[in-house]
Protein backbone atom coordinates (compact mmCIF):
# COMPACT_ATOMS: atom_id res chain seq x y z
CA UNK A 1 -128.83 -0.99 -7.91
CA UNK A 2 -125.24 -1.70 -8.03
CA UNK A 3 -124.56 -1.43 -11.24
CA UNK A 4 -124.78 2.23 -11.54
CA UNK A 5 -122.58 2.55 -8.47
CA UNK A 6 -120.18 0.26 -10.14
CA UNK A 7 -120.21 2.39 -13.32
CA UNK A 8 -118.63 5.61 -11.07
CA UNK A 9 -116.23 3.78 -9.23
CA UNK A 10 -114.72 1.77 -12.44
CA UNK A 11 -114.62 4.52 -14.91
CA UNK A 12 -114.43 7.31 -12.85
CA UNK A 13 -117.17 9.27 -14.70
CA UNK A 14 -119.34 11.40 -12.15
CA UNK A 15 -122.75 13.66 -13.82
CA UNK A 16 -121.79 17.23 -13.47
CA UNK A 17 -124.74 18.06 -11.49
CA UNK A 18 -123.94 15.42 -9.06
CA UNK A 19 -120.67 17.06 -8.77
CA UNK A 20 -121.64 20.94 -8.50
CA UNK A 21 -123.64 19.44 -5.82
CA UNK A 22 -120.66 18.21 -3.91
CA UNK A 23 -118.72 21.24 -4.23
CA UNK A 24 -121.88 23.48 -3.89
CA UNK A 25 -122.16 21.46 0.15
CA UNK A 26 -118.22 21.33 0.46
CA UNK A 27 -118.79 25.69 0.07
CA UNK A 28 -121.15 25.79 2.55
CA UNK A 29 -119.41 23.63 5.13
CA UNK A 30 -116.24 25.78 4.79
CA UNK A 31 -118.65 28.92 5.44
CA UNK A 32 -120.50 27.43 8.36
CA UNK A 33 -117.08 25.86 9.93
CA UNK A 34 -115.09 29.07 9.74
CA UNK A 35 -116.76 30.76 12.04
CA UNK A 36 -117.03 28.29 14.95
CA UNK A 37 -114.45 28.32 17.42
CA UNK A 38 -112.29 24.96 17.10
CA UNK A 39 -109.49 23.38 16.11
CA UNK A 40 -108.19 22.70 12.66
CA UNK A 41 -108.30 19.56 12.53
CA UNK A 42 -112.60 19.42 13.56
CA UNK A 43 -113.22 21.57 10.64
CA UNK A 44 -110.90 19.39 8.53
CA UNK A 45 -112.85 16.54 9.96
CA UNK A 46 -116.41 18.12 9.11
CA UNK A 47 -115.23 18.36 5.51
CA UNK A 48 -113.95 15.53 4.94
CA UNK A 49 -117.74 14.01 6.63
CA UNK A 50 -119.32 15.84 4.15
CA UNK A 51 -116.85 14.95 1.56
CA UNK A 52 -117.32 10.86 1.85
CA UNK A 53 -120.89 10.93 3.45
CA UNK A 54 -122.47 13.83 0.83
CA UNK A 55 -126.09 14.92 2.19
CA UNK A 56 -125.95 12.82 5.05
CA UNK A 57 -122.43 14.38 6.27
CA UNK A 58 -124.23 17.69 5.50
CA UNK A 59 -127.26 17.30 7.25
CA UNK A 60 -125.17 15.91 10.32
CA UNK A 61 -123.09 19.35 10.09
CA UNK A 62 -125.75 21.62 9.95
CA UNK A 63 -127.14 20.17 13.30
CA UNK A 64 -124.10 20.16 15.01
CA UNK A 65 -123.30 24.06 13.95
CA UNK A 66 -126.92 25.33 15.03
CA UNK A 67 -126.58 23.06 18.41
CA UNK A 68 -123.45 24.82 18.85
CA UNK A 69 -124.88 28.22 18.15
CA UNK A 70 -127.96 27.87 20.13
CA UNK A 71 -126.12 26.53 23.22
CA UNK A 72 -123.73 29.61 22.77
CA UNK A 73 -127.10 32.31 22.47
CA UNK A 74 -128.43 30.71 25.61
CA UNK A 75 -125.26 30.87 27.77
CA UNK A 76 -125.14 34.42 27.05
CA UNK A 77 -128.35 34.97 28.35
CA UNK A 78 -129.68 32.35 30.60
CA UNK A 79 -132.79 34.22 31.60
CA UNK A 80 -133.85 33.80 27.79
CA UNK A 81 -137.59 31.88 27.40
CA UNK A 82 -137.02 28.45 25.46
């Protein structure tokens, strides 16, 4: 199980599809950070999540932007059924 692991980190030498993977998820964090209303430096941080964790960073993101966006459609209309 190491081994392979061992193999990217010595020679360097990622698969291309692994890699269009990780830019393909770095693309869509940029597009779903962009729009959210913080600083820099937490949409810096998101990327750089997604960067180191991969599909784990990504899944994390994706909850935290539609928690964000859901909180923000129900404080602009309270009365709205859950």
């Amino acid at each position: 199980m190491v081994a392979p692991v061992l193999v990217f980190v010595l020679l360097g030498h990622v698969p291309v599809v692994l890699l269009l993977a990780l830019l393909g998820m770095l693309y869509l964090t940029a597009l779903d950070v962009r729009d959210e209303d913080v600083d820099l430096q937490v949409k810096v941080w998101w990327f750089l999540l997604v960067l180191l964790f991969n599909v784990l960073g990504f899944l994390a993101e994706k909850a935290w932007v539609l928690n964000r966006r859901q909180r923000r459609r129900s404080e602009k209309n309270p009365h709205a059924r859950r």
